[in-house]
Protein backbone atom coordinates (compact mmCIF):
# COMPACT_ATOMS: atom_id res chain seq x y z
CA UNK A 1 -163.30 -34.25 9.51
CA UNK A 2 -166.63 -35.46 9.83
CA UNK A 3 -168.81 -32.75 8.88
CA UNK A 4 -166.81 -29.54 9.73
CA UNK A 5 -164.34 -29.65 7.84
CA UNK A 6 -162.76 -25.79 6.46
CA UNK A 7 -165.37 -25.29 3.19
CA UNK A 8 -164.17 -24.88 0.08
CA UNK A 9 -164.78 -21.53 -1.92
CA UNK A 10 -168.15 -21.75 -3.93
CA UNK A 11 -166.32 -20.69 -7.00
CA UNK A 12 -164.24 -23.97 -7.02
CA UNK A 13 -167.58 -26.10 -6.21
CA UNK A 14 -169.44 -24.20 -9.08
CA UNK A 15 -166.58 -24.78 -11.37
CA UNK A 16 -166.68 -28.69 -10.68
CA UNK A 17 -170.64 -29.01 -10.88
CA UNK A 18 -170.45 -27.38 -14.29
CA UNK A 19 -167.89 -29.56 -15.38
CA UNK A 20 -169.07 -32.96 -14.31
CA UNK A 21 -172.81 -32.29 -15.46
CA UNK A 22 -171.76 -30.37 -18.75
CA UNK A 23 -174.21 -27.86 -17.99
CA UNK A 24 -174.25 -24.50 -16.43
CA UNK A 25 -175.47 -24.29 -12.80
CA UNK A 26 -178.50 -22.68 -13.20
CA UNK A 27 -179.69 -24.77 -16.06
CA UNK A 28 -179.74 -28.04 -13.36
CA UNK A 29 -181.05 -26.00 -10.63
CA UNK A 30 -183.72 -23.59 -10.03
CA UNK A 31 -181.56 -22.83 -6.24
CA UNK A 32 -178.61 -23.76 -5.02
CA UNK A 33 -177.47 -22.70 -2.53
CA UNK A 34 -173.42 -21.40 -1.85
CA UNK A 35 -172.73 -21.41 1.60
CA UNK A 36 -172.48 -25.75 2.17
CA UNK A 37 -174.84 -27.26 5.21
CA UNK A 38 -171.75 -29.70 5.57
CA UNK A 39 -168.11 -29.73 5.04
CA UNK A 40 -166.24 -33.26 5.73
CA UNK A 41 -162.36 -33.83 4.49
CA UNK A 42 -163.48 -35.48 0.80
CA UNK A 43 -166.52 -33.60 -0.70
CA UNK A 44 -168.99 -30.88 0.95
CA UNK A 45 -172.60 -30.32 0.37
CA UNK A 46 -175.20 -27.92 -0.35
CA UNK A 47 -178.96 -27.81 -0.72
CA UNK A 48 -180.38 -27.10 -3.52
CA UNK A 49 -183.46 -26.93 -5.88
CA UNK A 50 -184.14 -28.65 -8.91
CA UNK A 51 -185.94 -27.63 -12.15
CA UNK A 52 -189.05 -29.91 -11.00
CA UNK A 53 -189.21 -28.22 -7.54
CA UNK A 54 -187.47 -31.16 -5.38
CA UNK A 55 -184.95 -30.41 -2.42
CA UNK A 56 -181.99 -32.15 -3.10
CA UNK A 57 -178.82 -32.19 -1.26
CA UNK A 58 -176.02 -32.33 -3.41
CA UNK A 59 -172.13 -34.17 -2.68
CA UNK A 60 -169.47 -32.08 -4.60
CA UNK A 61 -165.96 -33.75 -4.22
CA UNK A 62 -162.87 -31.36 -3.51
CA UNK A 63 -161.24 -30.33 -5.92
CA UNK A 64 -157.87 -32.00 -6.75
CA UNK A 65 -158.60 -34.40 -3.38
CA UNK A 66 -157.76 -37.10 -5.58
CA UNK A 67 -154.47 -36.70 -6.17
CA UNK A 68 -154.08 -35.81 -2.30
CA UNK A 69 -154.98 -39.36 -1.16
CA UNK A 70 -152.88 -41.07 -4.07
CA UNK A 71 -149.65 -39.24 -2.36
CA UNK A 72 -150.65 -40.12 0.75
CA UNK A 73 -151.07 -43.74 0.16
CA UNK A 74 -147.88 -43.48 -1.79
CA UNK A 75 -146.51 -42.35 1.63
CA UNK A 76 -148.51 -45.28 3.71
CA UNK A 77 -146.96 -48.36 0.99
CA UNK A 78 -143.65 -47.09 1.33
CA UNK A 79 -143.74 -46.91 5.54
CA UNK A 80 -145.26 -50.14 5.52
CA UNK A 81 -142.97 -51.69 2.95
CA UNK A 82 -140.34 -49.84 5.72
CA UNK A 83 -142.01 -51.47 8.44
CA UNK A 84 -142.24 -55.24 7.32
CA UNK A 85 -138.42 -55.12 6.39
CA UNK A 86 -136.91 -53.53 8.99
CA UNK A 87 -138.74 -53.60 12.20
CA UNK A 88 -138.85 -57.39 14.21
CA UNK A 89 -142.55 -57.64 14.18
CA UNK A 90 -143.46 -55.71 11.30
CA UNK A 91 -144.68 -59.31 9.51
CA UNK A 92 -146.69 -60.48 12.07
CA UNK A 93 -148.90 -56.89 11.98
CA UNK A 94 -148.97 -57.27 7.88
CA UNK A 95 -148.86 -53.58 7.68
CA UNK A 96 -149.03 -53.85 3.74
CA UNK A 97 -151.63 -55.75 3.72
CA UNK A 98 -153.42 -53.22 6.14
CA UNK A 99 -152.74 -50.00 3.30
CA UNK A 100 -153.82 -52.50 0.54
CA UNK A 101 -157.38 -52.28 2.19
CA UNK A 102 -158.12 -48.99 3.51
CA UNK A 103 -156.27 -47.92 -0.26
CA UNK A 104 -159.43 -50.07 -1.64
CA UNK A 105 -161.44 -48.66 0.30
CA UNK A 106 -160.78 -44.80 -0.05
CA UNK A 107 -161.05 -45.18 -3.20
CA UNK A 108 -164.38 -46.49 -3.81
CA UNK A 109 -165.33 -43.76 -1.38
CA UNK A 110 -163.70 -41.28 -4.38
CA UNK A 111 -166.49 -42.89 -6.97
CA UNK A 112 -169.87 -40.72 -6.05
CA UNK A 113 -171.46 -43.90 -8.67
CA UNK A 114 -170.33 -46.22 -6.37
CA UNK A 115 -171.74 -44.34 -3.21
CA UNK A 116 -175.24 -43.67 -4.79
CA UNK A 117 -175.32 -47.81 -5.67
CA UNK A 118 -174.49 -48.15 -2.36
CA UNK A 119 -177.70 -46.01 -1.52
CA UNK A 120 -179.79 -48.04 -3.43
CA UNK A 121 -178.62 -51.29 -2.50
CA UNK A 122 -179.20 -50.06 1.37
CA UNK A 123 -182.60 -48.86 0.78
CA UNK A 124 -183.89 -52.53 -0.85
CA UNK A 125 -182.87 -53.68 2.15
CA UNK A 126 -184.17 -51.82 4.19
CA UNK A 127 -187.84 -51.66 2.42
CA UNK A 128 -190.87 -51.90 4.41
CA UNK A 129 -188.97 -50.68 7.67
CA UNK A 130 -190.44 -47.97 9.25
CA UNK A 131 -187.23 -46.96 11.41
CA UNK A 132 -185.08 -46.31 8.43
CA UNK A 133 -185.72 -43.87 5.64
CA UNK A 134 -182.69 -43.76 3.07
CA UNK A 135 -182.57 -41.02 1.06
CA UNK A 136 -183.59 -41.58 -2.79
CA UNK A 137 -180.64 -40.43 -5.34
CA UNK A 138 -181.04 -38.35 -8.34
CA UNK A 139 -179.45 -40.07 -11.18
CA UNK A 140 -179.53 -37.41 -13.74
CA UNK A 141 -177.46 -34.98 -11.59
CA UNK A 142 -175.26 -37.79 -10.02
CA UNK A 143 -171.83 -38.46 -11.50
CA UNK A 144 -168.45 -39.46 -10.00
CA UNK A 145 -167.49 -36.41 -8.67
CA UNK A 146 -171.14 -35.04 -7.54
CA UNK A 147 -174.07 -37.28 -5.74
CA UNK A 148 -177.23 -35.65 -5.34
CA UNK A 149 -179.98 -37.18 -2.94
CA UNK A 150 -183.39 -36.01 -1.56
CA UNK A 151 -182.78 -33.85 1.38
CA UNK A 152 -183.05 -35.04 4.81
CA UNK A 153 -184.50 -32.13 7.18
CA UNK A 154 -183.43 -34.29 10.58
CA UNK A 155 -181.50 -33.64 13.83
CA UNK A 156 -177.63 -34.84 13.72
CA UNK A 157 -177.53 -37.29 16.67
CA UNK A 158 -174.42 -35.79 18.59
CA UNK A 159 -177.02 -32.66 19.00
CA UNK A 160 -178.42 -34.09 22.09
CA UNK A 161 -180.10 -30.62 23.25
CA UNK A 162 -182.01 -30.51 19.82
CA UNK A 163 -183.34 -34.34 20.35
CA UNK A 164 -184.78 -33.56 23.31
CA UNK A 165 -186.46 -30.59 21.83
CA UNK A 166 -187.64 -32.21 19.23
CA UNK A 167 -189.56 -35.05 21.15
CA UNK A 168 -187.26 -37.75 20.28
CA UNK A 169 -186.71 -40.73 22.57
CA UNK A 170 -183.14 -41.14 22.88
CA UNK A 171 -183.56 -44.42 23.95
CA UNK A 172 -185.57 -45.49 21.40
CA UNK A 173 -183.42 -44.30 18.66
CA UNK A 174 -180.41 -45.99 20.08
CA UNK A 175 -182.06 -49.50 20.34
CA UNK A 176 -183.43 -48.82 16.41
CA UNK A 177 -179.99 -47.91 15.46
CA UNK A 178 -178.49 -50.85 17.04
CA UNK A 179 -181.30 -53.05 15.08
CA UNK A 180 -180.38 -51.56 11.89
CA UNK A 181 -176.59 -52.16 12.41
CA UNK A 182 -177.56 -56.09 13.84
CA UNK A 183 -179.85 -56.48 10.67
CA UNK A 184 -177.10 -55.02 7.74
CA UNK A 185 -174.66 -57.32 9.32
CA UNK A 186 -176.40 -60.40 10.09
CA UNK A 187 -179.20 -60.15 7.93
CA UNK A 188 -178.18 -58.66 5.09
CA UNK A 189 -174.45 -58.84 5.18
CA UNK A 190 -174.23 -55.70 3.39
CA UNK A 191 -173.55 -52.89 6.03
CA UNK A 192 -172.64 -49.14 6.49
CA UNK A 193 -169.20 -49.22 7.85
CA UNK A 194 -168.68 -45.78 9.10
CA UNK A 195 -172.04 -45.34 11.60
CA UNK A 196 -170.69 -42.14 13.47
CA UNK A 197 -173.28 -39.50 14.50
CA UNK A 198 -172.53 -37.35 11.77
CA UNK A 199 -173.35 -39.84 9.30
CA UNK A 200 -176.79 -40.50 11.11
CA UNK A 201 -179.58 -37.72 11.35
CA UNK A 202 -182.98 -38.59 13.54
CA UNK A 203 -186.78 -37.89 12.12
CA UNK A 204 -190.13 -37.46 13.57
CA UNK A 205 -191.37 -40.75 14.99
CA UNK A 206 -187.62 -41.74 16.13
CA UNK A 207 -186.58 -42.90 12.79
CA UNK A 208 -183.34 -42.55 11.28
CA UNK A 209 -182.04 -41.41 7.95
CA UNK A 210 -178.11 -42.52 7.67
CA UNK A 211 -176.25 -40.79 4.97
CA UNK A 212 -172.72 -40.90 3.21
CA UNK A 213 -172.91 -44.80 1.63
CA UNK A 214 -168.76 -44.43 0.62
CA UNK A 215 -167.50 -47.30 3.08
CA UNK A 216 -169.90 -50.45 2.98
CA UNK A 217 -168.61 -53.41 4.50
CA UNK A 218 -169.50 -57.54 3.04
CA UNK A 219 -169.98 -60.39 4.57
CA UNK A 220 -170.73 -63.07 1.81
CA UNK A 221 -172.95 -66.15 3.19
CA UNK A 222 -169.97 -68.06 4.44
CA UNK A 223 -167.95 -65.41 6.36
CA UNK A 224 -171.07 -64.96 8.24
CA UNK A 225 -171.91 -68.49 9.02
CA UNK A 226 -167.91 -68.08 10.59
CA UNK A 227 -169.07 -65.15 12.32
CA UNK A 228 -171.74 -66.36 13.92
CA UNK A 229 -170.26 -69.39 15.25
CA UNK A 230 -167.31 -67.58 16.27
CA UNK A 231 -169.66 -64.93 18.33
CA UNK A 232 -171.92 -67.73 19.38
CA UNK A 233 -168.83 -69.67 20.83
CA UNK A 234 -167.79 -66.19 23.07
CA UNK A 235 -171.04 -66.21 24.35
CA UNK A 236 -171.30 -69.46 25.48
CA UNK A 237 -167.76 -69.47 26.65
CA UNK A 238 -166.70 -72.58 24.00
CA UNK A 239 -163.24 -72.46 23.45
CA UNK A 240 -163.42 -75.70 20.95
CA UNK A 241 -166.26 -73.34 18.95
CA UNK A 242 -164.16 -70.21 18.56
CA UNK A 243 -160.71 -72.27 17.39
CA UNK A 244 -162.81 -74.33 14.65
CA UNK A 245 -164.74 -70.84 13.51
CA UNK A 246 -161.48 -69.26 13.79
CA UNK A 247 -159.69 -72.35 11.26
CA UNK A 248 -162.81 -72.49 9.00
CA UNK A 249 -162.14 -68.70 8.45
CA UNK A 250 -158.37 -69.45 7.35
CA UNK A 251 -157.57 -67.63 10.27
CA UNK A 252 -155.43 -69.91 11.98
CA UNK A 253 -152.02 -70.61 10.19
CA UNK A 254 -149.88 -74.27 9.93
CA UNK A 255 -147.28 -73.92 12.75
CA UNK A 256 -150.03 -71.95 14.70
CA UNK A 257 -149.26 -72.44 18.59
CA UNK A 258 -152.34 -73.69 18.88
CA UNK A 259 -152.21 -74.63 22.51
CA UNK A 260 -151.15 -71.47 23.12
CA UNK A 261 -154.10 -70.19 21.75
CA UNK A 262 -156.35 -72.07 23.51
CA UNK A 263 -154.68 -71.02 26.73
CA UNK A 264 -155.06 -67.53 25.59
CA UNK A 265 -158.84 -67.75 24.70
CA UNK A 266 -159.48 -69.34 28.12
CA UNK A 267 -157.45 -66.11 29.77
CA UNK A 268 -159.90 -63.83 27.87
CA UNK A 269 -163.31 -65.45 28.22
CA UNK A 270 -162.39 -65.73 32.04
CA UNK A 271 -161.95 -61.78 32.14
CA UNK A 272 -165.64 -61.45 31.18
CA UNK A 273 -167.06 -64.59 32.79
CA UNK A 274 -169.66 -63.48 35.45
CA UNK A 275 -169.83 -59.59 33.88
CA UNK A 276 -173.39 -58.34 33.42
CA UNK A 277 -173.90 -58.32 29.75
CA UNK A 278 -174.47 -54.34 30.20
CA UNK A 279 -171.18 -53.62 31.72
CA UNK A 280 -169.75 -55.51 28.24
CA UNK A 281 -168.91 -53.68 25.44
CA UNK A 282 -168.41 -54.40 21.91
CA UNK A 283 -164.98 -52.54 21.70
CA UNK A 284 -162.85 -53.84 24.64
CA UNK A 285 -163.99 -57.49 23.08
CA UNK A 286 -163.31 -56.48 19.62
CA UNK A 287 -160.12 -55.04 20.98
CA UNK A 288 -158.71 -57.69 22.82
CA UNK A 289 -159.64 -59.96 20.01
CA UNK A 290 -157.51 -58.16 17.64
CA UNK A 291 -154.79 -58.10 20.30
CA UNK A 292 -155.10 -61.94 20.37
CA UNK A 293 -154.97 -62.52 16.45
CA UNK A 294 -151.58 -60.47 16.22
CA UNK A 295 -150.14 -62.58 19.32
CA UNK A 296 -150.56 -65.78 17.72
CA UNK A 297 -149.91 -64.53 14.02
CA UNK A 298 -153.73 -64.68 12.73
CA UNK A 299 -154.71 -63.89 9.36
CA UNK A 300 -157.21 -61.36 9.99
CA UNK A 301 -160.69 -61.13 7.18
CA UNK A 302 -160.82 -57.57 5.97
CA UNK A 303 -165.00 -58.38 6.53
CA UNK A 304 -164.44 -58.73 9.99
CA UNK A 305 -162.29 -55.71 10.72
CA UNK A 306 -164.91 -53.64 8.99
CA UNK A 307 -167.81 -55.47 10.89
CA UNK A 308 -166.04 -55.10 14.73
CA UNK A 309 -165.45 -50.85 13.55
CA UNK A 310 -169.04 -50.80 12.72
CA UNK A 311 -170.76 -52.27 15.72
CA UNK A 312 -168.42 -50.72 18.00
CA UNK A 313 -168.92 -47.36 16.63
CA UNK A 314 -172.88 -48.36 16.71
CA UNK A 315 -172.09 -49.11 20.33
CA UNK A 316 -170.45 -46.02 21.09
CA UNK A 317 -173.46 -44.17 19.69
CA UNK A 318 -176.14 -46.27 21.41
CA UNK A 319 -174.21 -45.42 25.18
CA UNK A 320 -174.11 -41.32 23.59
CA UNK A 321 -177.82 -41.47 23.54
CA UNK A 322 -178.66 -44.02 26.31
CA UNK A 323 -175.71 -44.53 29.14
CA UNK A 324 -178.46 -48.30 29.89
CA UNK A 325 -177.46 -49.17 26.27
CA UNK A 326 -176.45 -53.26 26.08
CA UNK A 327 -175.39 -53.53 22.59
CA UNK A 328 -174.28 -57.24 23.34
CA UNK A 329 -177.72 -58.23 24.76
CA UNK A 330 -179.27 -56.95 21.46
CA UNK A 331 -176.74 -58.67 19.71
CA UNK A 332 -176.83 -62.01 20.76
CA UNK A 333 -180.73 -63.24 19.57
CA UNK A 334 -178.79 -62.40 16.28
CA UNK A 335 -176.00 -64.55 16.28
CA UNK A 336 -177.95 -67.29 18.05
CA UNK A 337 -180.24 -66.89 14.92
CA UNK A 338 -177.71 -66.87 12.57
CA UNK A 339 -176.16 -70.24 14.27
CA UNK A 340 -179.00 -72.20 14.43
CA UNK A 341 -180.21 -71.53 10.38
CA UNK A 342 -176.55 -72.46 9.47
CA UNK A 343 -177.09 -75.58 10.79
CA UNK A 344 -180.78 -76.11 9.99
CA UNK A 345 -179.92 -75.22 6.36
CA UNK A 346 -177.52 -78.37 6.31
CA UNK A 347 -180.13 -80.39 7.61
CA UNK A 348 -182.57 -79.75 4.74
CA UNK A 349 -182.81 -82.63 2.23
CA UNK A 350 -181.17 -80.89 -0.80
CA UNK A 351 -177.90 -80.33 1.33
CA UNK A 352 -178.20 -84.26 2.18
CA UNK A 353 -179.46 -85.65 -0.87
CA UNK A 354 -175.72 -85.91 -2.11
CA UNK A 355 -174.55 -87.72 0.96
CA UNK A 356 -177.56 -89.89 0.76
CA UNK A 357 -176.83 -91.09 -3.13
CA UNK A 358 -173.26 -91.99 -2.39
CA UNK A 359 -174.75 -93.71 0.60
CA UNK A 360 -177.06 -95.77 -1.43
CA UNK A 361 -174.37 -96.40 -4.00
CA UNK A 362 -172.47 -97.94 -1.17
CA UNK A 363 -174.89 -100.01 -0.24
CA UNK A 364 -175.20 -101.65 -3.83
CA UNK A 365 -172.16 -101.70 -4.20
CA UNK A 366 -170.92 -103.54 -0.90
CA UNK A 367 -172.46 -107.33 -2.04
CA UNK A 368 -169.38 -107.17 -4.36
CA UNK A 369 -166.99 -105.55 -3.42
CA UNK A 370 -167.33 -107.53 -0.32
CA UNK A 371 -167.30 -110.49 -2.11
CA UNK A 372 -164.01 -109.71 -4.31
CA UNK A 373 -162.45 -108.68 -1.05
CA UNK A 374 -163.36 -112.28 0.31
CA UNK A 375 -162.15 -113.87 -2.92
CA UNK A 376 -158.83 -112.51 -2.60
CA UNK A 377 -158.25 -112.92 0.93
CA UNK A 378 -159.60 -116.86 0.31
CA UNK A 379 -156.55 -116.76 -2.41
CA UNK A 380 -153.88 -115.49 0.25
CA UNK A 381 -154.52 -117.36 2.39
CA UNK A 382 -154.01 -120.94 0.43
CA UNK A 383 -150.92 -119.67 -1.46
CA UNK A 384 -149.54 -118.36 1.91
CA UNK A 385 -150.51 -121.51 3.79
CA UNK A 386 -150.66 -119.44 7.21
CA UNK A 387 -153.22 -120.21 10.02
CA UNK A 388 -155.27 -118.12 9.52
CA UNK A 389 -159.10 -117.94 10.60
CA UNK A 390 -160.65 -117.12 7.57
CA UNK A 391 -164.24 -116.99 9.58
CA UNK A 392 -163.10 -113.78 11.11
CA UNK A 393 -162.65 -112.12 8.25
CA UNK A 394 -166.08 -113.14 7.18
CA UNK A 395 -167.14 -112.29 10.19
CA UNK A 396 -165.80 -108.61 10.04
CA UNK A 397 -167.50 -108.51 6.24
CA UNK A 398 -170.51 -109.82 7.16
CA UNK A 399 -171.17 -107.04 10.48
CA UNK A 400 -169.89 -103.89 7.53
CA UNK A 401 -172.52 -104.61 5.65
CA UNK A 402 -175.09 -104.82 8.25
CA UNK A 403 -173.65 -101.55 9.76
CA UNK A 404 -174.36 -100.17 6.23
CA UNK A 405 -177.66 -101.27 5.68
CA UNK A 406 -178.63 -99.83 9.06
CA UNK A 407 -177.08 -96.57 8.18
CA UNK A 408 -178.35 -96.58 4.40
CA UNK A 409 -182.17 -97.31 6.05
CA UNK A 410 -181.82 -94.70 8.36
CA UNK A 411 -181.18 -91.89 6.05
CA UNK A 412 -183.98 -93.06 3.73
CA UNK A 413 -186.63 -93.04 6.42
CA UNK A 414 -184.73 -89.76 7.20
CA UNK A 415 -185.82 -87.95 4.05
CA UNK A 416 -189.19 -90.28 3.20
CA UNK A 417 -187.56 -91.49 0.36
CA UNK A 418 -190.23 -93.66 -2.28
CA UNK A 419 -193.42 -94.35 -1.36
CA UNK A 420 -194.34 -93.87 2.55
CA UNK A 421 -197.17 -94.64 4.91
CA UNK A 422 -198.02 -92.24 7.10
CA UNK A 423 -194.77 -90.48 6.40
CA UNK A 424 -192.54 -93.15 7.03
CA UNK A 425 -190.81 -94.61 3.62
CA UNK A 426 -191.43 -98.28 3.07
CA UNK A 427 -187.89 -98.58 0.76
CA UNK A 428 -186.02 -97.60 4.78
CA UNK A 429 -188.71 -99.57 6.85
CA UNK A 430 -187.76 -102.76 4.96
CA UNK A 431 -184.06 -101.87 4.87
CA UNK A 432 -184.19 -102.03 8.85
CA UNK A 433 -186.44 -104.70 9.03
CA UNK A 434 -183.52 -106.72 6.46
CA UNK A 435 -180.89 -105.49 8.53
CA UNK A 436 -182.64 -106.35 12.01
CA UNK A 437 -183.13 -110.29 10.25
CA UNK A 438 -179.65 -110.10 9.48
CA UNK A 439 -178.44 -109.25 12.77
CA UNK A 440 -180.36 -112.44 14.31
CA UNK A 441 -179.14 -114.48 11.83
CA UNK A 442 -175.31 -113.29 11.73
CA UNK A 443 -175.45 -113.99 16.03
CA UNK A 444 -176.96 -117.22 15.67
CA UNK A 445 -174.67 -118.57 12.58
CA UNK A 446 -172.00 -117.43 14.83
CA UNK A 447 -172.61 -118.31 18.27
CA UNK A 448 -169.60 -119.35 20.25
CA UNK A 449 -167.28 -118.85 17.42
CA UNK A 450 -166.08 -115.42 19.39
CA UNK A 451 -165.15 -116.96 21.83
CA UNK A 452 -161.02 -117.83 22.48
């Protein structure tokens, strides 16, 4: 299914070329040839020659494939459809939603446009790395049924025999495949979602040329600020981390058992507490995890589905090529990465400069609204004619807007805010210094009158 699939009769492929470029064969190409250097289950392809002498390899789709998949999914809706009505947990596995998805997804893989974008998209990313050469596409003989890209002499990495020939370091090219994977998912959040051997082919100099761009995964800025802090929470074993990741993702529904969950969480860092980090693996945790979410009825992010197949079939590939491989050691400078420039991006001043207006709005404001507040407490009290001590009110008053000051002074010299000396800001230095004279001077108007 990969890349050995039964081929498809050159007549059929010829007859599809023609008609998606509009041209005859031999116009576009100067060779091609028929017999295909791969066969998978949606398209095959063959190398070929164009008109400017360049070897290209070029992605024909089978024939009538499309309407293949739509009665298959028409087959998958109605099961699951079957399965959410009539079977007692059917809900809680959202089997609908699951077809929804992968029917997204296979179709995008259909659209050859969409595949060389893709391409493109991967090889900006990737620009400037030495360890990953991404094959250029050929626009003017790309369409949706036929992608052609420069062709990739290289060594398929389940041919372990023809590695070692070739003077490849197996070791090496796990650990740069693992990078790439750890950089398109944390880095870039734009990764290849289906990283099985046939998809990845290994050049001189241990670098690696993936191919077939159909199934991308995303992770937009947010989902992987979630991620992160849910990973970083597993690896430091912080139950209170993964729950909040887990609610900031919308993961965790109202009603949720949530100390159930907890309990849960606990069980399953315990069964890796004290492991090596090499005898870990990416799929048992990824597993489990999934396990988890359908025990306690979590809404799963299609992002993060695609993300755990990805590094766990990276994994899988790494331990092919090196049986040493530690994906999760690799892994975690990553996440730990990701963590800490979540949290130092909120710290910058243009995240804070928000808080810090409405901050010094309070502050001018608090004189009078402090002062109506007063006024109208002053008017209870003499039409209520209770006993009350009006001094503790002022009191209260009087310490709120100290407490603001303080907190108002703080962020200013915080963010050097007006003019500074020697980068302290002399608007929050005499803040504190009002606040600190109106600390002495709120105790000493008020000594003894706490007491009793």
């Amino acid at each position: 299914m990969q890349d050995a699939a039964p081929p498809i009769p050159f007549a059929q492929i010829r007859e599809t070329l023609e008609s998606e470029l509009d041209r005859p064969i031999d116009a576009v190409f100067a060779e091609f040839s028929p017999e295909p250097i791969a066969a998978a289950s949606l398209a095959q392809v063959h190398r070929a020659r164009t008109r400017t002498d360049e070897i290209v390899a070029v992605k024909v789709q089978r024939p009538g494939i499309a309407r293949v998949i739509e009665s298959d999914l028409d087959i998958l809706f109605h099961l699951a459809q079957l399965m959410e009505r009539h079977l007692s947990d059917g809900e809680r596995y959202a089997p609908v939603d699951a077809v929804t998805e992968f029917a997204r997804s296979i179709r995008k893989e259909l659209d050859f446009v969409h595949e060389a974008r893709n391409a493109e998209i991967f090889a900006r990313n990737f620009a400037g790395d030495e360890t990953i050469h991404v094959p250029r596409v050929f626009w003017d003989y790309t369409t949706p049924r036929v992608l052609t890209l420069e062709y990739i002499d290289g060594i398929k990495f389940s041919d372990l025999n023809a590695l070692e020939r070739g003077g490849l370091d197996r070791r090496v090219l796990a650990h740069n495949g693992a990078r790439a994977i750890l950089k398109q998912v944390f880095d870039h959040g734009f990764f290849h979602a289906d990283p099985h051997p046939g998809n990845l082919l290994a050049l001189p100099g241990n670098v690696i040329a993936p191919l077939d761009f159909g199934m991308m995964g995303r992770l937009d800025e947010r989902l992987r600020d979630q991620v992160a802090e849910l990973l970083f929470g597993v690896v430091e074993r912080d139950v209170d981390l993964i729950i909040r990741a887990l609610t900031d993702m919308g993961c965790v529904q109202a009603g949720s058992d949530s100390a159930g969950l907890r309990r849960d969480l606990l069980d399953m860092l315990d069964e890796y507490y004290g492991v090596p980090l090499k005898r870990l693996d990416f799929r048992r945790l990824f597993e489990g995890g999934l396990d988890l979410f359908h025990r306690h009825h979590l809404k799963v992010p299609a992002g993060l589905v695609l993300m755990g197949k990805a590094l766990t079939t990276e994994e899988g590939v790494g331990r092919m090529l090196d049986p040493d491989f530690d994906m999760v050691t690799m892994a975690k400078p990553y996440v730990k990465r990701l963590f800490v420039r979540r949290y130092a991006a909120e710290l910058k001043p243009g995240h804070w400069l928000p808080v810090l207006e409405r901050y010094l709005r309070l502050v001018k404001e608090l004189p009078d609204e402090i002062e109506t507040a007063l006024q109208k407490m002053s008017e209870y009290d003499r039409t209520d004619n209770s006993p009350r001590d009006f001094g503790i009110w002022e009191r209260v008053a009087h310490a709120i807007a100290i407490g603001s000051i303080y907190i108002g002074s703080a962020i200013v010299l915080g963010f050097e805010v007006g003019p500074c000396v020697d980068g302290l800001s002399i608007i929050g230095l005499v803040g504190l210094a009002l606040g600190v004279l109106l600390t002495g001077w709120h105790a000493i108007s008020n000594r003894g009158k706490y007491k009793g």
